[in-house]
Protein backbone atom coordinates (compact mmCIF):
# COMPACT_ATOMS: atom_id res chain seq x y z
CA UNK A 1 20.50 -59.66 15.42
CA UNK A 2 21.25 -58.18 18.75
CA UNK A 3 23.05 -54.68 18.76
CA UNK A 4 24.29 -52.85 21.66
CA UNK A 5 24.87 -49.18 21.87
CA UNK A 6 27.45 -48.20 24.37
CA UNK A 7 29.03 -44.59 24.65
CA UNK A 8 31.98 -42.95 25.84
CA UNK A 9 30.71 -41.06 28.74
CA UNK A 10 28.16 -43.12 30.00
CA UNK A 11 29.27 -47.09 29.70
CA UNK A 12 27.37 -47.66 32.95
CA UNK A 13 23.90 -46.99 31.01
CA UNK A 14 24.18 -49.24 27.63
CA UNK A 15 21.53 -50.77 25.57
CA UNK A 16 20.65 -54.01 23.75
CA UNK A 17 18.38 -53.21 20.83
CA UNK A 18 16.47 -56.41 19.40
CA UNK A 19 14.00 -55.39 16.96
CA UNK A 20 11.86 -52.58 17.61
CA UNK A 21 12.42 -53.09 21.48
CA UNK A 22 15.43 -52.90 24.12
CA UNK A 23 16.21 -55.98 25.11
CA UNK A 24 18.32 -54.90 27.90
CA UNK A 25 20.00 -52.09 29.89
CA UNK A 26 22.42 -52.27 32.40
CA UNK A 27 26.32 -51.53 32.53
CA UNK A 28 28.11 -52.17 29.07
CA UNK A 29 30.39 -55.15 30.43
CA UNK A 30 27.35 -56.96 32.23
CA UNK A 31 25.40 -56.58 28.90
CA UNK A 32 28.41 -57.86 26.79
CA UNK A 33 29.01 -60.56 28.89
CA UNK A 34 25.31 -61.62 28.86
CA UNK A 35 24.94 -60.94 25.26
CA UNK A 36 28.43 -62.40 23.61
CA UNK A 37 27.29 -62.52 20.16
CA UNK A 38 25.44 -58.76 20.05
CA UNK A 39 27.09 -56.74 17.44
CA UNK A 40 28.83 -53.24 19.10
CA UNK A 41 28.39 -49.92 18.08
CA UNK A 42 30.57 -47.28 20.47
CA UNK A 43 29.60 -43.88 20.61
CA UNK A 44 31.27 -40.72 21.79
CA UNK A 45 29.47 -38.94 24.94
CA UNK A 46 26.36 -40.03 26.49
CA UNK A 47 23.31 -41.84 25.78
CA UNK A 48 20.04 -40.97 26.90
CA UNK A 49 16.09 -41.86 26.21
CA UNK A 50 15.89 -38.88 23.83
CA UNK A 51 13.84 -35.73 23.64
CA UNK A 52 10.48 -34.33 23.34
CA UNK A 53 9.82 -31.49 21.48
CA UNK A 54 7.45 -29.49 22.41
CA UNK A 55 6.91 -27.42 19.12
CA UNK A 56 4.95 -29.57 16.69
CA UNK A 57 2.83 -27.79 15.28
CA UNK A 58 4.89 -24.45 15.01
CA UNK A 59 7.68 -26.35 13.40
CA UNK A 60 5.82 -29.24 11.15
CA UNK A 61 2.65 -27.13 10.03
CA UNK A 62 3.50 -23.18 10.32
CA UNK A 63 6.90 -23.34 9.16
CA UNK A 64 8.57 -24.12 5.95
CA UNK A 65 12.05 -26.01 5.88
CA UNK A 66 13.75 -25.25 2.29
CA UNK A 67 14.87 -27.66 0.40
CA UNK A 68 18.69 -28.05 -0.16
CA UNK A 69 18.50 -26.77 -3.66
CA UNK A 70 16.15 -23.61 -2.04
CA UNK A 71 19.10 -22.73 0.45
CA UNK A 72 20.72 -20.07 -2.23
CA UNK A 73 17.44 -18.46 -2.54
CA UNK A 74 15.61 -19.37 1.15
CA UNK A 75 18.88 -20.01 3.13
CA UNK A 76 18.84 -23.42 5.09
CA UNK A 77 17.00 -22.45 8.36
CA UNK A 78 12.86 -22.45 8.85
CA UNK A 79 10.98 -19.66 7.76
CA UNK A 80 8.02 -18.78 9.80
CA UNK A 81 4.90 -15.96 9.51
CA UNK A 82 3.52 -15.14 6.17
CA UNK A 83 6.67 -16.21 4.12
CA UNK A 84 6.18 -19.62 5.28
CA UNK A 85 2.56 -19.46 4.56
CA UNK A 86 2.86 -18.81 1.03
CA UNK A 87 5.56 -21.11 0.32
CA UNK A 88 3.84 -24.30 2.37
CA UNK A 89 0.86 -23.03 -0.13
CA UNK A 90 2.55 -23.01 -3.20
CA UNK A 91 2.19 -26.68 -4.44
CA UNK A 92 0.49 -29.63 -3.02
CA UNK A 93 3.03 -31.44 -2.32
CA UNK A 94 5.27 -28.19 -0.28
CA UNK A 95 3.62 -28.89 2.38
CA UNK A 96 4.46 -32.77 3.14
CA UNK A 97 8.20 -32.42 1.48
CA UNK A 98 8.57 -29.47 4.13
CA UNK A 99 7.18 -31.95 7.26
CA UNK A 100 9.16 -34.22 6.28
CA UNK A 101 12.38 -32.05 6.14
CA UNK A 102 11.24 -30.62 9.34
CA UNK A 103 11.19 -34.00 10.91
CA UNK A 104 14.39 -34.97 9.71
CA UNK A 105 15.82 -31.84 11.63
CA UNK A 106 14.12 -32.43 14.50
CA UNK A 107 16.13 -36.43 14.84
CA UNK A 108 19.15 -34.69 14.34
CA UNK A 109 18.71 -32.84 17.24
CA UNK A 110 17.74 -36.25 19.40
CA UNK A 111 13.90 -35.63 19.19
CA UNK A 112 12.26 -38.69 19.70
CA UNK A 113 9.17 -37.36 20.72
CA UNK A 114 6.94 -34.41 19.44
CA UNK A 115 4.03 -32.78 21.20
CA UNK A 116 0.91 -30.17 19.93
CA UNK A 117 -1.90 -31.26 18.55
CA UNK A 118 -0.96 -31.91 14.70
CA UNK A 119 -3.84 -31.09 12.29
CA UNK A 120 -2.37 -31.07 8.79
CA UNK A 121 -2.46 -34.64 7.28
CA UNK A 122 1.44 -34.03 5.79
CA UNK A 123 2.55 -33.79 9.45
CA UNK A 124 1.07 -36.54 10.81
CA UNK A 125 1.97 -38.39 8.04
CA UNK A 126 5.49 -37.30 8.53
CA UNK A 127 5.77 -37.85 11.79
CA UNK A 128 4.28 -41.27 11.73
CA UNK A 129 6.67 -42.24 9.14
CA UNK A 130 9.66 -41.55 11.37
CA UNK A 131 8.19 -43.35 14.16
CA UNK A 132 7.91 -40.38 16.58
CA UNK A 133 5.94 -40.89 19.32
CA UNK A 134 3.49 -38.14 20.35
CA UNK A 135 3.06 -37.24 23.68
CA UNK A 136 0.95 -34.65 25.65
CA UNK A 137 2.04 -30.61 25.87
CA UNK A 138 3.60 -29.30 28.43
CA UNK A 139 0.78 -26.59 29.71
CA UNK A 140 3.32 -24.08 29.55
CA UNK A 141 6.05 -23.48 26.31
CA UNK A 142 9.07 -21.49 27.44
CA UNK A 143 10.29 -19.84 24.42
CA UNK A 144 10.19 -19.42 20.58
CA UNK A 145 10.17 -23.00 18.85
CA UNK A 146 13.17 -24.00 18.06
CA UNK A 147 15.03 -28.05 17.44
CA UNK A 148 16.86 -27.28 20.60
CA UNK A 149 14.27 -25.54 22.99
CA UNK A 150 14.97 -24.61 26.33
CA UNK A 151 14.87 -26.28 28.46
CA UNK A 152 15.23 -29.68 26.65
CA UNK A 153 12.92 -32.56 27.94
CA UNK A 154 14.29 -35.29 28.24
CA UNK A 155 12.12 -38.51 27.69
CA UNK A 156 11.43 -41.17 31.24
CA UNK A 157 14.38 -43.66 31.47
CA UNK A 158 15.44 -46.66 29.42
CA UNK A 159 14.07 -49.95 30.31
CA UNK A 160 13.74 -53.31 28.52
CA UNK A 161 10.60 -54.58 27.25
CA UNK A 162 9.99 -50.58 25.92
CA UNK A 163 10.35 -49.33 22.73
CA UNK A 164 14.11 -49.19 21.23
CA UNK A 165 13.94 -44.82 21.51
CA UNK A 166 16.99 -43.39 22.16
CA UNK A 167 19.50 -40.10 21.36
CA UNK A 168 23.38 -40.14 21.56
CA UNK A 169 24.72 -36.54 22.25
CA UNK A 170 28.65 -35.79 22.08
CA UNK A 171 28.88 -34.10 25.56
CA UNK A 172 30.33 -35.22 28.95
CA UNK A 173 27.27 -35.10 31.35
CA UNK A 174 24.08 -34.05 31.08
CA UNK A 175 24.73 -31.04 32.72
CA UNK A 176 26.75 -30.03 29.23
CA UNK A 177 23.99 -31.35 27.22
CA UNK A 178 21.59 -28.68 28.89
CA UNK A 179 24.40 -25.94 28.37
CA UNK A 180 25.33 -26.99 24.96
CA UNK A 181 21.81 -28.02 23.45
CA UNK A 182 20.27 -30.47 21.60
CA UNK A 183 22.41 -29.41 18.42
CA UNK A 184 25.33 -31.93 20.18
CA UNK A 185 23.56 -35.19 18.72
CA UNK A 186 25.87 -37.93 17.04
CA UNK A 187 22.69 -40.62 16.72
CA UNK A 188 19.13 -40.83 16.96
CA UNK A 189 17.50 -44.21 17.15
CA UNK A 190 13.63 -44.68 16.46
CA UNK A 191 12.28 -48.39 16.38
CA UNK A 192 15.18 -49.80 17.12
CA UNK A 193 16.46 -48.39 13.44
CA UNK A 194 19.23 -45.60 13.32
CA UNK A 195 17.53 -42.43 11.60
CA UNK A 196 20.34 -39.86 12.08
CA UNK A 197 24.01 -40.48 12.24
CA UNK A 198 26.29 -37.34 12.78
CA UNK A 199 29.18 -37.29 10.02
């Protein structure tokens, strides 16, 4: 079944999603009235190809992402340096259920894409799972890593025929997506399946 994703903000750039691919992109009443029968699903704000971040490794491998039952104890944010060292080596499995935490946070933030060379089997495994692509480093990183870094790189445009990739952020432009960060997502879509929805 067809699907189109249309937001608010940004009706002029919708998508058709069939399968794993976009089927089309164009203006949302030009892709309505060429796909009748596509089921709708409106957003608010704008939606764009999604982002790459840049932090892979330093956010799948050297940092540990508590579980919810951990956050009285660990708090809810990732814990880097030595701390996160002991804890990733505390069980065999801490390591994977922490990548895989990790790379839940990082599609709620719109990443669609991560970069750094991963070396630890539980990320890649994790990251493959999600259906992340990986992409090359930037040859400079601006700041600490972080699920909204700065700047935010946004992924090349939307076309059909690629791969249904795509992030929904609740802002008016993408000049407030830059000011207000990645944290603004509503929707993350990965293989033409939605893997975050905003509450």
């Amino acid at each position: 079944m067809l699907t189109i994703h249309v937001c608010e903000a940004s009706p002029e750039t919708a998508v058709v999603v069939g399968g794993a691919h976009l089927a089309a992109v164009g203006p949302y009443e030009a892709l309505v009235a060429d796909h009748p029968r596509a089921r709708v699903r409106r957003w608010p704000g704008i939606l764009t190809p999604g982002l790459l971040n840049p932090y892979g490794p330093e956010l799948l491998e050297q940092a540990y992402h508590p579980d919810p039952r951990e956050a009285d104890r660990l708090g809810t944010e990732p814990i880097f340096g030595e701390r996160a060292l002991a804890l990733l080596g505390a069980n065999p499995s801490a390591r994977g259920a922490s990548a895989r935490r990790g790379v839940q946070r990082m599609l709620a933030h719109g990443t669609v894409a991560v970069a750094g060379e991963l070396r630890s089997r539980a990320a890649l495994d994790a990251v493959r799972g999600a259906g992340l692509a990986v992409a090359a480093r930037p040859a400079t990183l601006p700041g600490p890593a972080s699920f909204s870094p700065v700047p935010l790189v946004l992924l090349p445009g939307l076309a059909p025929g690629k791969p249904a990739r795509f992030a929904v952020f609740d802002v008016p432009d993408r000049g407030a997506l830059v000011r207000d960060g990645a944290s603004t997502c509503v929707a993350t879509v990965v293989g033409g399946r939605l893997v975050y929805r905003g509450r």
